[in-house]
N, C-alpha and C. Protein backbone atom coordinates (compact mmCIF):
# COMPACT_ATOMS: atom_id res chain seq x y z
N UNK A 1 83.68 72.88 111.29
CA UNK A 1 84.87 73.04 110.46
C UNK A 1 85.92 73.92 111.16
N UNK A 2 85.41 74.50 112.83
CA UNK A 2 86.24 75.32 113.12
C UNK A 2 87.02 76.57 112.32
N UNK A 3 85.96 77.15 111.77
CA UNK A 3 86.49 78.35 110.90
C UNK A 3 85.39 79.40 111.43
N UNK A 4 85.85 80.45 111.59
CA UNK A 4 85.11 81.94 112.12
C UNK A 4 85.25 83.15 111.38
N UNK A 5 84.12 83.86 111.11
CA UNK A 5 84.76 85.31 110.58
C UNK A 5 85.08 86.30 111.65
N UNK A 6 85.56 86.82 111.63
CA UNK A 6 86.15 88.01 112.60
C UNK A 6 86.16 89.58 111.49
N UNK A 7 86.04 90.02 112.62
CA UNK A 7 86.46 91.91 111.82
C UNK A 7 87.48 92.29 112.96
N UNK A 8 88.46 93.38 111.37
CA UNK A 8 89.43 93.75 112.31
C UNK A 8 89.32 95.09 112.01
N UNK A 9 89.97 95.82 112.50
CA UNK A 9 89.97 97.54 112.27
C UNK A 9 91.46 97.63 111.86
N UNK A 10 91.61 98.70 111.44
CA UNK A 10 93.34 98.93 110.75
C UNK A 10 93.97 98.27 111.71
N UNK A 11 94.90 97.75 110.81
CA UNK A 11 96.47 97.41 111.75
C UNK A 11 97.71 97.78 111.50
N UNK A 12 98.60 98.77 111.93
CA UNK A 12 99.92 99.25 111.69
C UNK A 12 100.35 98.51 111.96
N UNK A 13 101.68 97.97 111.07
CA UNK A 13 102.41 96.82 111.38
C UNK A 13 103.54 97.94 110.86
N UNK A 14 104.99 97.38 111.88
CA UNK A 14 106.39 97.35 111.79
C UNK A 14 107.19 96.06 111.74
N UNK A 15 107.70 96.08 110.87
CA UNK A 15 108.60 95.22 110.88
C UNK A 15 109.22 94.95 109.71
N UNK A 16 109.90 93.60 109.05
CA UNK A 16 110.83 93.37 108.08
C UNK A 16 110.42 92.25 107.23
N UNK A 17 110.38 92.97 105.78
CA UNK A 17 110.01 92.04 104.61
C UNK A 17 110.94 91.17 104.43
N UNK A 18 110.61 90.29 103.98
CA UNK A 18 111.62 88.76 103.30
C UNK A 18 110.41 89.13 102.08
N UNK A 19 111.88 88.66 101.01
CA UNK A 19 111.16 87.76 99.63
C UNK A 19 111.89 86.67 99.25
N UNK A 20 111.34 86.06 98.75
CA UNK A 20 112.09 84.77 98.13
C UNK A 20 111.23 83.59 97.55
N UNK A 21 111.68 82.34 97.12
CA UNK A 21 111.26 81.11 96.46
C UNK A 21 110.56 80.55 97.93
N UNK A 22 109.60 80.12 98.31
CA UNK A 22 108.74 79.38 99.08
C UNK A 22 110.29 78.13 99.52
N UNK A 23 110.76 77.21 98.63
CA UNK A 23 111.66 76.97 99.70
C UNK A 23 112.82 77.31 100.17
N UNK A 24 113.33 78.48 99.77
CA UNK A 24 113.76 79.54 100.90
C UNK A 24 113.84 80.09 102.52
N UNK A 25 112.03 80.16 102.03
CA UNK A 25 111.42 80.76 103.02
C UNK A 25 111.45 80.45 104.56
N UNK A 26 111.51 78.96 104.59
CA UNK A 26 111.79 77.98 105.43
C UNK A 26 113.40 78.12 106.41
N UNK A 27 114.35 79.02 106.07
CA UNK A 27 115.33 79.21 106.75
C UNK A 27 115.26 81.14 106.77
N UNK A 28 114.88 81.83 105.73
CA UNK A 28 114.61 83.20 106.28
C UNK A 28 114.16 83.41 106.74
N UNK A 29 112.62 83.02 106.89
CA UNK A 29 111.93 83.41 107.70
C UNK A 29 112.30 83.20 109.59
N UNK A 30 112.47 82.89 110.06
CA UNK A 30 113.01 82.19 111.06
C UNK A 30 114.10 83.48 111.49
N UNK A 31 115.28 83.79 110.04
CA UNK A 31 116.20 84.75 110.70
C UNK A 31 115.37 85.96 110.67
N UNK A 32 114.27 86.53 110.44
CA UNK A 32 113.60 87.74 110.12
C UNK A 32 112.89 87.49 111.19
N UNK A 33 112.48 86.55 111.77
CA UNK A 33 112.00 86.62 112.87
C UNK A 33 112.64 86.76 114.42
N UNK A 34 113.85 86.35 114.40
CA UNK A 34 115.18 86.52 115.23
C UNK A 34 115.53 88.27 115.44
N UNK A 35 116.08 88.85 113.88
CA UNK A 35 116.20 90.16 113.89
C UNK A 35 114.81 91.19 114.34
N UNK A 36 113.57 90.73 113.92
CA UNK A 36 112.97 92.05 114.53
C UNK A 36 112.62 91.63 116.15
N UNK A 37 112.93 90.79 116.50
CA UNK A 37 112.73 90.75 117.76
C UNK A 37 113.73 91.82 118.41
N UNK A 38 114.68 91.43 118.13
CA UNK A 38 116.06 92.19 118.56
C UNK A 38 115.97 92.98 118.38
N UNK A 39 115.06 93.59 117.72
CA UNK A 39 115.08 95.18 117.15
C UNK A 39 113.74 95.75 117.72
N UNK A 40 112.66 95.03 118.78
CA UNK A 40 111.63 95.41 119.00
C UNK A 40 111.55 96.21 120.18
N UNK A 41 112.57 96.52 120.88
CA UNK A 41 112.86 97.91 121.74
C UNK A 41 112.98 99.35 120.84
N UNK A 42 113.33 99.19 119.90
CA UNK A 42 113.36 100.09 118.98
C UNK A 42 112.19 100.60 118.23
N UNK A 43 111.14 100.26 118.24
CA UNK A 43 110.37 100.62 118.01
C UNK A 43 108.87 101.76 119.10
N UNK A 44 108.36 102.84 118.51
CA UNK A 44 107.37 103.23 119.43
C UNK A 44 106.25 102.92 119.53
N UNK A 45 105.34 102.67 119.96
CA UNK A 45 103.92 102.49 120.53
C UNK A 45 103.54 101.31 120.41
N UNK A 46 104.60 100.68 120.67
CA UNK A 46 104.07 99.05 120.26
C UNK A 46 102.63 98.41 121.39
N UNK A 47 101.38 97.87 120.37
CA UNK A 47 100.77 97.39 121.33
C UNK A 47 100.28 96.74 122.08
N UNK A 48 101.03 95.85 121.67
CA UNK A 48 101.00 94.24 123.08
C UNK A 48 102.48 93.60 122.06
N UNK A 49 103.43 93.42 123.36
CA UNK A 49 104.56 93.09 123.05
C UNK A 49 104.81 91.44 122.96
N UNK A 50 103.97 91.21 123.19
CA UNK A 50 103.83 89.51 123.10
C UNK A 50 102.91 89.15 121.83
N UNK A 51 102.29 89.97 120.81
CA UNK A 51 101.70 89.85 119.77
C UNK A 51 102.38 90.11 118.85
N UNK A 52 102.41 88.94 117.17
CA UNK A 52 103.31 89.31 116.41
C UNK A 52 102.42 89.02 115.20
N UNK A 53 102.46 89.20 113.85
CA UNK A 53 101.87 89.20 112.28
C UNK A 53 102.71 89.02 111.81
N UNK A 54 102.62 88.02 111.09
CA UNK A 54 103.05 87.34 109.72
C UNK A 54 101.96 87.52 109.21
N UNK A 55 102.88 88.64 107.49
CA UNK A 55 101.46 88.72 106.65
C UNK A 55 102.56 88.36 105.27
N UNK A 56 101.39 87.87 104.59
CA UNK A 56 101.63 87.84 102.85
C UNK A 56 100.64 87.86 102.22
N UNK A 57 100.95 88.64 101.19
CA UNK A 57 99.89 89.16 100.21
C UNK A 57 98.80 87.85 100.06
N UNK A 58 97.58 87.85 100.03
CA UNK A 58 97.22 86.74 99.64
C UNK A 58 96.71 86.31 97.98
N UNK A 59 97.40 86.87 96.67
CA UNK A 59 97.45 86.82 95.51
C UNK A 59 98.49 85.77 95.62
N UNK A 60 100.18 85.67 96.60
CA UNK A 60 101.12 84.84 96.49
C UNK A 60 100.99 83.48 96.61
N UNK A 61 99.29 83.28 97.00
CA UNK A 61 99.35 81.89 97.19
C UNK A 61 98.39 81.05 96.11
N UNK A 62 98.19 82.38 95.47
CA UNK A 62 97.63 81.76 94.18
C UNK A 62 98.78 81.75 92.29
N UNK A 63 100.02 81.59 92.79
CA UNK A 63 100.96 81.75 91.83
C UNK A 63 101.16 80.26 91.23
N UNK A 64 101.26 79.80 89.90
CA UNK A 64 101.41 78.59 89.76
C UNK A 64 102.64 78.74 89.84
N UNK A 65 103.32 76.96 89.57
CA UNK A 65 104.59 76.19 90.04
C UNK A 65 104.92 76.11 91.52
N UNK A 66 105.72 74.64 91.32
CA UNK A 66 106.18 74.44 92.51
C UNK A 66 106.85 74.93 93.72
N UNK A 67 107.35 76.49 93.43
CA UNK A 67 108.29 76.74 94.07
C UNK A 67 108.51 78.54 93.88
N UNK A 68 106.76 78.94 94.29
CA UNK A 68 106.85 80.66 93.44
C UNK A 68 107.63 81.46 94.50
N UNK A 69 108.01 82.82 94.33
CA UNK A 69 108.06 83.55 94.86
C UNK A 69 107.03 84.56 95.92
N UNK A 70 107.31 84.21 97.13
CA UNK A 70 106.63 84.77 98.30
C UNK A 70 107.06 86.07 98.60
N UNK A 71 106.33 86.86 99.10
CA UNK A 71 106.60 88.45 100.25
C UNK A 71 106.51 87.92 101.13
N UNK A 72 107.40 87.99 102.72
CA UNK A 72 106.57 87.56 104.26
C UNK A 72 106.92 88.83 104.70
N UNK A 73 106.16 89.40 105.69
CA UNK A 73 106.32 90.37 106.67
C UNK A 73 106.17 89.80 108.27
N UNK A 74 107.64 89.91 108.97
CA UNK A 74 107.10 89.63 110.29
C UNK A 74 107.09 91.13 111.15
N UNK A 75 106.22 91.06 111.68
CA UNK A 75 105.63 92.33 112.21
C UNK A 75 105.09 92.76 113.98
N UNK A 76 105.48 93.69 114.06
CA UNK A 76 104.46 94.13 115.22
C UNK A 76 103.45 95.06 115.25
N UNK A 77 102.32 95.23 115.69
CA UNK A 77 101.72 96.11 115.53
C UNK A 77 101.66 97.26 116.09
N UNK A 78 101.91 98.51 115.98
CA UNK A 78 102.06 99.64 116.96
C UNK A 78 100.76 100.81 116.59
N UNK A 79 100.99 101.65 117.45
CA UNK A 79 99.85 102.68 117.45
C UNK A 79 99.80 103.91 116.14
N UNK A 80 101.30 104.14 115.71
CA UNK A 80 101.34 104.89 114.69
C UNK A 80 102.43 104.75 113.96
N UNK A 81 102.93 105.14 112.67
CA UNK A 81 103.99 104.87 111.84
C UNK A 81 105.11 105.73 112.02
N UNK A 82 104.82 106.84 113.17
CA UNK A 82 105.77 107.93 113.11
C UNK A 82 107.26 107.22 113.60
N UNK A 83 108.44 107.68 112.86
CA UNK A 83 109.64 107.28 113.70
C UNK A 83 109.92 105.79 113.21
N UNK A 84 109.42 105.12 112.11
CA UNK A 84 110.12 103.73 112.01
C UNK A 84 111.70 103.82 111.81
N UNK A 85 112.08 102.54 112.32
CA UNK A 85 113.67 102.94 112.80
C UNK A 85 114.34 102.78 111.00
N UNK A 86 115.43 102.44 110.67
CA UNK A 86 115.41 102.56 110.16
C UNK A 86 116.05 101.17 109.22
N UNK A 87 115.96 100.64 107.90
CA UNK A 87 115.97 98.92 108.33
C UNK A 87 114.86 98.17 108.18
N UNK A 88 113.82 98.95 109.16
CA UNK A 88 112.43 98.11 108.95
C UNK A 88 111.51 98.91 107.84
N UNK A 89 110.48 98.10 107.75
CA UNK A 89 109.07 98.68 107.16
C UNK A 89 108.06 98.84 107.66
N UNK A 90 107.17 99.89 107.21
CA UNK A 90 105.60 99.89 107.85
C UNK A 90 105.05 99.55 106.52
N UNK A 91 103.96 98.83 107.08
CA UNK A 91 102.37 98.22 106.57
C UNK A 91 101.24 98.46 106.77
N UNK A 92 100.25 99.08 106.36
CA UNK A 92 99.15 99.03 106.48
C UNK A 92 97.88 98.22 106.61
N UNK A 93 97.43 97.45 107.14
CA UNK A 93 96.59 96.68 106.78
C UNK A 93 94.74 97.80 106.92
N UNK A 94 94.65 97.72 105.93
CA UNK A 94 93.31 98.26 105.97
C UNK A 94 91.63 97.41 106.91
N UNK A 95 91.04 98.15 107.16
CA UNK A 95 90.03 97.54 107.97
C UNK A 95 89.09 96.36 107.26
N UNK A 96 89.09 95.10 107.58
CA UNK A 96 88.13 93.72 106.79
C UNK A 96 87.54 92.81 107.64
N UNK A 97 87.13 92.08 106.93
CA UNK A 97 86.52 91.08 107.71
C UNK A 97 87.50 89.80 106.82
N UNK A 98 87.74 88.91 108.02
CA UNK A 98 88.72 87.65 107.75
C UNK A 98 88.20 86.46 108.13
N UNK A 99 88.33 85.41 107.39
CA UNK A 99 87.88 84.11 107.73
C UNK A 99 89.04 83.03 108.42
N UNK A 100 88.98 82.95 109.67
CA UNK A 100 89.92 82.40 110.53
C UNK A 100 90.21 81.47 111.11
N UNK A 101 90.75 80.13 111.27
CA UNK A 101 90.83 79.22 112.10
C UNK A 101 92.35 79.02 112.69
N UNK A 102 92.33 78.22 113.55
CA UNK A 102 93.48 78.23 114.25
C UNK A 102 94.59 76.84 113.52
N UNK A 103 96.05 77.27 114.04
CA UNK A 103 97.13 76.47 113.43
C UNK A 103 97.50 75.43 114.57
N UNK A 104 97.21 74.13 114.76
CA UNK A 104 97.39 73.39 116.21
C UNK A 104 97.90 72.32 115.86
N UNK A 105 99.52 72.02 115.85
CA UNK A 105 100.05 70.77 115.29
C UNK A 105 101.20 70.62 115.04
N UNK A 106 102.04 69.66 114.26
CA UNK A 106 102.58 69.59 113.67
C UNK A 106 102.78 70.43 112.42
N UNK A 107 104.17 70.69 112.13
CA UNK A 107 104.30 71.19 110.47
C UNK A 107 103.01 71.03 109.41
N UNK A 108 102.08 70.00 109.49
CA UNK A 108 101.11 68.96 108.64
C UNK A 108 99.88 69.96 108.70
N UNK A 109 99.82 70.87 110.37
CA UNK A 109 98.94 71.45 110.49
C UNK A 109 98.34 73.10 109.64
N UNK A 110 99.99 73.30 109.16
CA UNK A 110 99.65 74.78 108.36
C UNK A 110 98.42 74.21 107.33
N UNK A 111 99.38 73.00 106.54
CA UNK A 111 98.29 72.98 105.05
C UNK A 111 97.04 72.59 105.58
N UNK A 112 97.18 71.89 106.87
CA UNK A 112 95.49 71.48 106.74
C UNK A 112 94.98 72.75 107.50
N UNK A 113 95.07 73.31 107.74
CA UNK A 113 94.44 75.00 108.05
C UNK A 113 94.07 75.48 106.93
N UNK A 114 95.31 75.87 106.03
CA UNK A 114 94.60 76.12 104.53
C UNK A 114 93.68 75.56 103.96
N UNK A 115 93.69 73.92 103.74
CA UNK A 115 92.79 73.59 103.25
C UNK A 115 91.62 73.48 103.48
N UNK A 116 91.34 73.60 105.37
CA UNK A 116 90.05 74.05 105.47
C UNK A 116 89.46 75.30 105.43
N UNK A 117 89.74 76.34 105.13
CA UNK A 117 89.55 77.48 104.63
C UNK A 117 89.62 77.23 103.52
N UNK A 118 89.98 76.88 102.79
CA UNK A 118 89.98 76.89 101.24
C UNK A 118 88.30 76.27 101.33
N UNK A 119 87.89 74.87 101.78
CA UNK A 119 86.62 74.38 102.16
C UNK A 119 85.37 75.05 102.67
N UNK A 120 85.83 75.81 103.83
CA UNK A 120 84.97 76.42 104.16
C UNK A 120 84.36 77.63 103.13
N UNK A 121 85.42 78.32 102.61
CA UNK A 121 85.06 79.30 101.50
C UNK A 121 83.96 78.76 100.50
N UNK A 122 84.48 77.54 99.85
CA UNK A 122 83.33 76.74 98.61
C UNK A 122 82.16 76.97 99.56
N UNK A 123 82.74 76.26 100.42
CA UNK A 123 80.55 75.50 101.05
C UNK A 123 80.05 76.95 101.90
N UNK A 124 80.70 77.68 101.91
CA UNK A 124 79.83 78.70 102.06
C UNK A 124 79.32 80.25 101.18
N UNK A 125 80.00 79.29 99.64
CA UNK A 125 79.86 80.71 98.89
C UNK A 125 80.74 81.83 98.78
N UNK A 126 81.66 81.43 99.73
CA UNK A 126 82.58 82.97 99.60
C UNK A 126 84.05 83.31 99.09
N UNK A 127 84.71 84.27 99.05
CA UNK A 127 85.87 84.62 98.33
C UNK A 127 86.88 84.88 98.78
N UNK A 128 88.41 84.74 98.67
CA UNK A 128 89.30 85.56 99.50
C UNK A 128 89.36 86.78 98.57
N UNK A 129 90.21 87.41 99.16
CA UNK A 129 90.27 88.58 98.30
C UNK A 129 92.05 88.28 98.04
N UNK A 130 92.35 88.48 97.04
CA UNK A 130 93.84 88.22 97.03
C UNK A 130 94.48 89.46 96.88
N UNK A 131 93.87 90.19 96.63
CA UNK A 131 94.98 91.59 96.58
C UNK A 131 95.31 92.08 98.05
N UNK A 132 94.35 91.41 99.09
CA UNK A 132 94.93 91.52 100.63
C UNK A 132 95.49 90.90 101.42
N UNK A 133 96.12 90.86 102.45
CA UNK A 133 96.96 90.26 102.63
C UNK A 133 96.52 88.99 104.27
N UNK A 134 96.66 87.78 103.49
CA UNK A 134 96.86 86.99 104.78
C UNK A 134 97.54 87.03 106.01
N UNK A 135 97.11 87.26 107.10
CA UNK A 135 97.89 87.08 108.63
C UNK A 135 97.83 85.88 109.44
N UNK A 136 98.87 85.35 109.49
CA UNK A 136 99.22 84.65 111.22
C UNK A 136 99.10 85.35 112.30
N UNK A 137 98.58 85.42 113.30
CA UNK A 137 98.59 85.69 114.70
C UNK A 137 99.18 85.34 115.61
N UNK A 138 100.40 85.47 115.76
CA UNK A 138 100.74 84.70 117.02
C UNK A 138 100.91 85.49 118.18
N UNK A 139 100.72 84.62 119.34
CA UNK A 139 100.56 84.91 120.75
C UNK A 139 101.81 84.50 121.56
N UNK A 140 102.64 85.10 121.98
CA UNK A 140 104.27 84.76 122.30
C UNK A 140 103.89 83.30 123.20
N UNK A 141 102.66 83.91 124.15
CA UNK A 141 102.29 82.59 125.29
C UNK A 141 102.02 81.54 124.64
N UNK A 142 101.31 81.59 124.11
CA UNK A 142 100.73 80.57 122.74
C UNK A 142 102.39 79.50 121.89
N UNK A 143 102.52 80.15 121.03
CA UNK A 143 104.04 79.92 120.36
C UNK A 143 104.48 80.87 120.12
N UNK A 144 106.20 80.85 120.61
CA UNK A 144 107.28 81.95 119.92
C UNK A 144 107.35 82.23 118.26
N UNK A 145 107.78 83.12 117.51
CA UNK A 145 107.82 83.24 116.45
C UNK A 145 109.12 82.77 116.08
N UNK A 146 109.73 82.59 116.94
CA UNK A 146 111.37 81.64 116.57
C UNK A 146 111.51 80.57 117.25
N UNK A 147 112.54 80.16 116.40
CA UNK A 147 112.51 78.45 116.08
C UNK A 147 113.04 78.52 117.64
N UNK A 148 113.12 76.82 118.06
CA UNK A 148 112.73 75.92 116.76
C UNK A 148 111.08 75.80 116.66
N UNK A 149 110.76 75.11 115.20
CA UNK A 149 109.26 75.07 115.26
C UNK A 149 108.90 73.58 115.48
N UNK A 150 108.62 73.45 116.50
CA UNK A 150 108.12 72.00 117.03
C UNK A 150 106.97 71.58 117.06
N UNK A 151 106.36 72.76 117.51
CA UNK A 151 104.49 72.81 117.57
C UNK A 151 104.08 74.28 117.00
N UNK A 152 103.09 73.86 117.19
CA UNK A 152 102.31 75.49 115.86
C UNK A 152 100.94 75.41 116.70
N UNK A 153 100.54 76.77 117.36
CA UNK A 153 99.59 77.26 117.76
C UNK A 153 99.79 78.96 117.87
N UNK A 154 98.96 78.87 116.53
CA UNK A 154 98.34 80.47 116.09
C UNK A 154 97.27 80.42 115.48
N UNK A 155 96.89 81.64 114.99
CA UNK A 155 95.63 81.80 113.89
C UNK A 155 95.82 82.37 112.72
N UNK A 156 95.41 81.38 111.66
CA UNK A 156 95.77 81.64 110.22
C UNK A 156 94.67 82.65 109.85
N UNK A 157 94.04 83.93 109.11
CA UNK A 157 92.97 84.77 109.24
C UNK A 157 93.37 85.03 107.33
N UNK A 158 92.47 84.75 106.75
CA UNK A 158 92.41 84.79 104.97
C UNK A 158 91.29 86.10 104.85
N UNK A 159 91.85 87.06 104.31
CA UNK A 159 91.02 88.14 103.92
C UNK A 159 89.42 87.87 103.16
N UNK A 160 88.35 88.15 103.22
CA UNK A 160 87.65 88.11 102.94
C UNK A 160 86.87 89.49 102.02
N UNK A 161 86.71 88.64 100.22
CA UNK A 161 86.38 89.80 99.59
C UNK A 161 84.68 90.08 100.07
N UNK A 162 84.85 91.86 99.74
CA UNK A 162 83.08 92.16 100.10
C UNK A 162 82.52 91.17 99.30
């Protein structure tokens, strides 16, 4: 099924919230990803400059209707929170274990990532946790975090409750 658990240890993230209607999201996100780039000299201890997080709560993806309201954070991760500039946000991600597979495709490929995690979770008994927050991984070498989006290769990682 190509799905893995992984453990991560804290992750400080910097960077800039978007909210909005899911189809929204589809043209902000993109400029939020433009601006913290531009803004990623500005930041201190960043620790691999070619690594970026996209996180959202993962409760947002359990909201009914067609068209709920999302949080996105695009982010970098740095060594400490001291000195965020000012503009952006820090995040915490606390230490978990995540159930992960990779994003390799077309647009077509996000949902079917989800949905096999959603799969893998049933047939193996287990839970997300929604009060934590889902991450993308991306790898600059891999795919840029700005458009255009033509192809998609990252890792989608769904929190996993104890």
């Amino acid at each position: 099924m190509n799905v893995s658990i992984v453990s991560r240890d804290e992750i400080k993230l910097v960077g800039i919230k978007v909210v909005g209607r899911r189809s929204e999201l589809s043209h902000r996100v993109p400029l939020a990803w433009l601006e913290h780039l531009s803004r990623l000299d500005e930041l201190p201890g960043v620790v691999d400059r070619d690594v970026f997080h996209g996180c959202v709560p993962g409760s947002d993806h359990e909201q009914p209707g067609d068209d709920p309201v999302y949080q996105y954070w695009a982010t970098t991760e740095v060594r400490v929170l001291d000195g965020v500039p000012e503009g952006l946000k820090a995040l915490t991600i606390p230490a978990r274990d995540y159930a992960m597979t990779p994003v390799q495709g077309t647009a077509d490929a996000i949902n079917a990532a989800y949905g096999r995690l959603a799969n893998w979770l049933q047939s193996e008994g287990r839970r997300s946790a929604p009060a934590a927050y889902v991450l993308e991984r991306y790898g600059q070498r891999r795919q840029p975090v700005t458009p255009p989006y033509e192809r998609f290769d990252y890792e989608l990682l769904t929190p996993l409750a104890p």
